[in-house]
C-alpha atoms as a PDB file:
ATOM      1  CA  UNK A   1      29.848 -44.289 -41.947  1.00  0.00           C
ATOM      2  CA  UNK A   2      33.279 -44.732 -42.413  1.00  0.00           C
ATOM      3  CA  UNK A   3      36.390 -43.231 -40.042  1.00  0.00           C
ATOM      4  CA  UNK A   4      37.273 -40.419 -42.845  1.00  0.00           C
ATOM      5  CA  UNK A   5      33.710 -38.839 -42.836  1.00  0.00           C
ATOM      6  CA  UNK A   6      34.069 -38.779 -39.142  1.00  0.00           C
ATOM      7  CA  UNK A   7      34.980 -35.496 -37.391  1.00  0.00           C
ATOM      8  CA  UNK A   8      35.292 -35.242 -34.083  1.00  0.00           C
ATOM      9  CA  UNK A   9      32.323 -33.640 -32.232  1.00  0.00           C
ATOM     10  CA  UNK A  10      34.458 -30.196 -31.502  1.00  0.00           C
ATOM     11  CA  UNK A  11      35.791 -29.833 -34.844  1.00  0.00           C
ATOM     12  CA  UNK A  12      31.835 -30.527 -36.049  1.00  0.00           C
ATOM     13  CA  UNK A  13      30.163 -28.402 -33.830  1.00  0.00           C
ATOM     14  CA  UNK A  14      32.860 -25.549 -33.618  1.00  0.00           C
ATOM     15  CA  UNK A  15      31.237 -22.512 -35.610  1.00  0.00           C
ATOM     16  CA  UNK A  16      28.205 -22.761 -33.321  1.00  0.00           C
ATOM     17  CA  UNK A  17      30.843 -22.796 -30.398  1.00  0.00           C
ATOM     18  CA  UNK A  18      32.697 -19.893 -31.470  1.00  0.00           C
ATOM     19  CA  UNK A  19      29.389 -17.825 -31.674  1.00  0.00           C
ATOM     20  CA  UNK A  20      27.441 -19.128 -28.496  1.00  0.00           C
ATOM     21  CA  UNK A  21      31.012 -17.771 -26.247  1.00  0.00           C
ATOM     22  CA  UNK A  22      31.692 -15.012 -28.078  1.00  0.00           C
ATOM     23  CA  UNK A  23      27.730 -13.717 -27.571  1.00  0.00           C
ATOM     24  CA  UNK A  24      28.090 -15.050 -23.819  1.00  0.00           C
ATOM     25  CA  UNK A  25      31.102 -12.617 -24.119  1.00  0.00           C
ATOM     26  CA  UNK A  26      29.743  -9.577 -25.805  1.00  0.00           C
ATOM     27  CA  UNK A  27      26.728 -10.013 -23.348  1.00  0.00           C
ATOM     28  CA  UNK A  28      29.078  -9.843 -20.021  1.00  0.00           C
ATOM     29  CA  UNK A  29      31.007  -7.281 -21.340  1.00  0.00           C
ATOM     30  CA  UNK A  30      27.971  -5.049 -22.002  1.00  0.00           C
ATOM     31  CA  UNK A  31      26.681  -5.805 -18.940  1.00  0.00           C
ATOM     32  CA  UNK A  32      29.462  -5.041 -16.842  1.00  0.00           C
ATOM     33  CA  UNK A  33      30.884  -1.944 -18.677  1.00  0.00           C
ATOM     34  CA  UNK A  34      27.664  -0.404 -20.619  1.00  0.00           C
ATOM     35  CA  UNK A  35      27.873   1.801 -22.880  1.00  0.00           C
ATOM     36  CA  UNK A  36      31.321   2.886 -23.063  1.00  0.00           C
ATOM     37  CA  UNK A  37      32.135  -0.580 -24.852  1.00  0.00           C
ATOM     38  CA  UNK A  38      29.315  -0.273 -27.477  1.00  0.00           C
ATOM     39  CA  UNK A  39      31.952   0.764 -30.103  1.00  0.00           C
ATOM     40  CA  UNK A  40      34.649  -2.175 -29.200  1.00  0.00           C
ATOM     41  CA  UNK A  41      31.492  -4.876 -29.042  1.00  0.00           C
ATOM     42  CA  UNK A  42      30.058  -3.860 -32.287  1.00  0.00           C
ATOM     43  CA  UNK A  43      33.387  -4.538 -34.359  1.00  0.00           C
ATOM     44  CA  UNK A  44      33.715  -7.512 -31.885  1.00  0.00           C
ATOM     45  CA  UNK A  45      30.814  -8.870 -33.145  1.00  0.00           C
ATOM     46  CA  UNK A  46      32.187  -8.867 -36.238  1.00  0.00           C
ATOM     47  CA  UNK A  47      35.344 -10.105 -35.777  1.00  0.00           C
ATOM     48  CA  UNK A  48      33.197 -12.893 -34.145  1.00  0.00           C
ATOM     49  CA  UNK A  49      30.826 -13.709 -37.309  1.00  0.00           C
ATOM     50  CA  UNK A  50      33.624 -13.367 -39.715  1.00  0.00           C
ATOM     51  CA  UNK A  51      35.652 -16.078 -37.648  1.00  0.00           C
ATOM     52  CA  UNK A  52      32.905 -18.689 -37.429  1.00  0.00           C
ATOM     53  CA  UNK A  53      32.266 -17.756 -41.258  1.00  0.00           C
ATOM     54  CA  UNK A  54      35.616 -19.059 -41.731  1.00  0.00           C
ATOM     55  CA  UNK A  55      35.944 -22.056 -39.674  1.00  0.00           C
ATOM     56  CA  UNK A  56      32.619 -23.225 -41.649  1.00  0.00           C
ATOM     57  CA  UNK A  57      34.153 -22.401 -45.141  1.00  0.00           C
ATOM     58  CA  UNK A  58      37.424 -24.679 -43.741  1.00  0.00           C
ATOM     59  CA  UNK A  59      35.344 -27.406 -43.075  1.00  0.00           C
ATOM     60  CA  UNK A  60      36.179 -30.701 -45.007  1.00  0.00           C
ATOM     61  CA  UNK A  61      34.475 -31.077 -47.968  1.00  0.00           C
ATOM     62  CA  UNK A  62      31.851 -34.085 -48.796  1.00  0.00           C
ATOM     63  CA  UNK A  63      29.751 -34.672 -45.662  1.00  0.00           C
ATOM     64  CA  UNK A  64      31.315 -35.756 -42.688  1.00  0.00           C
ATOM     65  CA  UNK A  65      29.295 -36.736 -39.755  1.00  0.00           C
ATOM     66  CA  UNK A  66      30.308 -36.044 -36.248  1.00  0.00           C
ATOM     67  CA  UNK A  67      28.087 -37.377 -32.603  1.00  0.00           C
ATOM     68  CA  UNK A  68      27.543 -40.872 -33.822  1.00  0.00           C
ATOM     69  CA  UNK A  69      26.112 -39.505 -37.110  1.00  0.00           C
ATOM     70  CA  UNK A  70      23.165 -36.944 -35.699  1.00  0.00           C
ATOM     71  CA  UNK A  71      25.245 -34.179 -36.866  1.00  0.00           C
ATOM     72  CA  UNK A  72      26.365 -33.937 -40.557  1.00  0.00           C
ATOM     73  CA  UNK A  73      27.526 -31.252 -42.460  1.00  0.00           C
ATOM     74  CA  UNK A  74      26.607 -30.952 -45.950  1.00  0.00           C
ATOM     75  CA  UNK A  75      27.059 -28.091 -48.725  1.00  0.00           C
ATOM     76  CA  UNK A  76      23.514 -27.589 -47.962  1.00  0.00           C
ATOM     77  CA  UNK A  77      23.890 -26.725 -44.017  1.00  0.00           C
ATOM     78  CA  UNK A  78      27.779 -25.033 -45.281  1.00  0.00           C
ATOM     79  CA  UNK A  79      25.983 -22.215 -47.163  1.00  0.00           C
ATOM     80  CA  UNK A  80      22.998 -21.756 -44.976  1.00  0.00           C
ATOM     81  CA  UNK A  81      25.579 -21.089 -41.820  1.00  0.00           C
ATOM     82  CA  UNK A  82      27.254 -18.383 -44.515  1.00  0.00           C
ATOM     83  CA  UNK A  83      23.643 -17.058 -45.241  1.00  0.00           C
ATOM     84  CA  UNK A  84      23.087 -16.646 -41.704  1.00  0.00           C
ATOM     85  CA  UNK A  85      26.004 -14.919 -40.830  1.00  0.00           C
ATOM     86  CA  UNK A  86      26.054 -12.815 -43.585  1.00  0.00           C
ATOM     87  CA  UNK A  87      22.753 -11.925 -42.345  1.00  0.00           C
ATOM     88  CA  UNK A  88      23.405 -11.330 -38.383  1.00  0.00           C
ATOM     89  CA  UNK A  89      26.771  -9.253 -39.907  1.00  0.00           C
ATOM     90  CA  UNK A  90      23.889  -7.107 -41.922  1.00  0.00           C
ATOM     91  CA  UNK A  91      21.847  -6.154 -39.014  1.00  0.00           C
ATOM     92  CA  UNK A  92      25.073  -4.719 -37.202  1.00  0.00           C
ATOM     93  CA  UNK A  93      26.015  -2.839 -40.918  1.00  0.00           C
ATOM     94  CA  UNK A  94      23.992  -2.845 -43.611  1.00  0.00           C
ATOM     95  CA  UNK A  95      27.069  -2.712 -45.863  1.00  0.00           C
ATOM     96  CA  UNK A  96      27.484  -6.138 -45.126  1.00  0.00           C
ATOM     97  CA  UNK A  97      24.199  -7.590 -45.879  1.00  0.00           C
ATOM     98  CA  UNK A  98      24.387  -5.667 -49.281  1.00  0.00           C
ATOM     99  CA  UNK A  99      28.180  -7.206 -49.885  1.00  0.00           C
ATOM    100  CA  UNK A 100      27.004 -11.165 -49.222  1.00  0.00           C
ATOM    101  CA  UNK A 101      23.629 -10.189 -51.455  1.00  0.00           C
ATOM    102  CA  UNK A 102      26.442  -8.642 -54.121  1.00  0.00           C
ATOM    103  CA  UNK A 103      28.410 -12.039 -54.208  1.00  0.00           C
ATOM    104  CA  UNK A 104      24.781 -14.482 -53.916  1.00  0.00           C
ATOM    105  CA  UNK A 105      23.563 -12.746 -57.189  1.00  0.00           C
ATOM    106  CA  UNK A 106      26.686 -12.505 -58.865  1.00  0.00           C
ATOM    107  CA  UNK A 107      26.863 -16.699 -57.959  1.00  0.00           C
ATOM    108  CA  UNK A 108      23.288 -16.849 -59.286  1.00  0.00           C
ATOM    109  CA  UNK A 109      23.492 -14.591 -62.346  1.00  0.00           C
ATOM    110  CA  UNK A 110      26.827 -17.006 -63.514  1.00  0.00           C
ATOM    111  CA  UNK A 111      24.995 -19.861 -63.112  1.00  0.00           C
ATOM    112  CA  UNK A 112      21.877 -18.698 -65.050  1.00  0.00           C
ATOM    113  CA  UNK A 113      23.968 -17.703 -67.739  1.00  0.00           C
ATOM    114  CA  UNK A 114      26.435 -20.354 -68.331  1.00  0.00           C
ATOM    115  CA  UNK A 115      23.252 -23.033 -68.803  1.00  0.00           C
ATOM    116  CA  UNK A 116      23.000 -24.308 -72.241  1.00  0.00           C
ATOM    117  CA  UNK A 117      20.308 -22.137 -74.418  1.00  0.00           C
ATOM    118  CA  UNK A 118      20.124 -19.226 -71.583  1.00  0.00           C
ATOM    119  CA  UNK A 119      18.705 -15.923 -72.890  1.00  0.00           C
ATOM    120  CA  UNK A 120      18.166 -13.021 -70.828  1.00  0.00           C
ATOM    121  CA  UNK A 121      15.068 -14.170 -69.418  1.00  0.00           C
ATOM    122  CA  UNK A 122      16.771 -16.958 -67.992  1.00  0.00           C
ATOM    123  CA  UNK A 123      18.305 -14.281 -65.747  1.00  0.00           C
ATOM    124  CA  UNK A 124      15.126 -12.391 -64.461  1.00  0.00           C
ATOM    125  CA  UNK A 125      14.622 -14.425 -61.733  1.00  0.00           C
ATOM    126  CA  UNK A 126      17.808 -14.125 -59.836  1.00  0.00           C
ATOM    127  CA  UNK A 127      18.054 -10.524 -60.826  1.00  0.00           C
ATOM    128  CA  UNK A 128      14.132  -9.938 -58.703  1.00  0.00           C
ATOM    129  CA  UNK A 129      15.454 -11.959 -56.300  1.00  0.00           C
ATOM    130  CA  UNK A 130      18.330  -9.586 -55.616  1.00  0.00           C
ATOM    131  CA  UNK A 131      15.713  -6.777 -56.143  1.00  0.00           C
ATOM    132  CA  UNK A 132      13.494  -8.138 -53.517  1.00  0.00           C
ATOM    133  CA  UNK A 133      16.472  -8.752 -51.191  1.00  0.00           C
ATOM    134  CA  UNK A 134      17.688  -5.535 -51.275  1.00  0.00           C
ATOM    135  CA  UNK A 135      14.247  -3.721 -50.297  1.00  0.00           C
ATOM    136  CA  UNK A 136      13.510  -6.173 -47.407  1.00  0.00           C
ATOM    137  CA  UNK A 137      17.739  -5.268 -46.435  1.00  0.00           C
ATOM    138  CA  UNK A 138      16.627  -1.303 -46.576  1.00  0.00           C
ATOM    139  CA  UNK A 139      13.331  -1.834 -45.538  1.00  0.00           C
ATOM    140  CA  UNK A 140      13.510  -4.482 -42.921  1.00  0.00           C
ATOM    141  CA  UNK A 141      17.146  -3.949 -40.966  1.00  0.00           C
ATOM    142  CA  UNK A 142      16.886   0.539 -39.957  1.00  0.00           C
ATOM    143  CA  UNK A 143      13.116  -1.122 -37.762  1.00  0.00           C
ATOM    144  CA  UNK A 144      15.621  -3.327 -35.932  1.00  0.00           C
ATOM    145  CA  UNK A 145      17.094  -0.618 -34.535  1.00  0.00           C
ATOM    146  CA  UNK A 146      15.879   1.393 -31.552  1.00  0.00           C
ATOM    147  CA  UNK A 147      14.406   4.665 -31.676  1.00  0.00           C
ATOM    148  CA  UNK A 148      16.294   7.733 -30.513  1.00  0.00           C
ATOM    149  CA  UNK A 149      16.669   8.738 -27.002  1.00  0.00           C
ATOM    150  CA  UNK A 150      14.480  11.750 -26.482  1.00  0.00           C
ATOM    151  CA  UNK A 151      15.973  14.369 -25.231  1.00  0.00           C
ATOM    152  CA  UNK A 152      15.888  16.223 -21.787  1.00  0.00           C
END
């Protein structure tokens, strides 16, 4: 592995960073002041995602290794940390999970159709796939939340 492709371990390990104290911070601050910050730690939260989402769409590109070579980032790991955020930012609004599944089929639907001798059939798959995604996003995501409060 040569010095280039080396990162140093913070820069490396620095979207999982920015999530594990930023949920360590959201999780005192709920704890201490309840309920009266839900509003503030819900767009928080967000602010949060979006930030690490960035930091791993800054990263250098080709795959650079960082801890003596037991952590390496590839395009692989790059777009499964956007997945996943995309996905935590879609259980707080389901806008968001809709958004990230708007821009992962319009990415799949372009590269269906720009392959030599693609027909329309060549784009049913990523066009159920979107289908599929966006029952299990209506379907899946309102359980998550917890029932109402009854009432007195």
């Amino acid at each position: 592995m040569n010095a280039s492709a080396q990162l140093s371990a913070f820069t490396a390990i620095a979207p999982e960073l920015i999530l594990a104290v930023g949920a360590m911070a959201l999780l005192m601050l709920g704890a201490f002041r309840g309920e009266q910050v839900a509003n503030f730690a819900d767009t928080a939260a967000i602010v949060i995602l979006i930030a690490a989402g960035v930091f791993v769409a800054l990263m250098p590109d080709g795959k650079p290794a960082a801890l003596g070579g037991s952590f390496v980032i590839d395009d692989f790991a790059r777009f499964l940390k956007i997945v996943a955020i995309i996905g935590a930012a879609a259980t707080r609004r389901i806008a968001y999970g809709m958004a990230g599944l708007a821009v992962f089929a319009v990415v799949g639907l372009t590269a269906a159709a720009t392959r030599p001798a693609a027909t329309f059939t060549s784009l049913l798959p990523t066009l159920a796939a979107t289908a599929s995604a966006a029952v299990v996003l209506l379907v899946l995501i309102p359980l998550l939340k917890p029932p109402p409060a009854a009432g007195p």
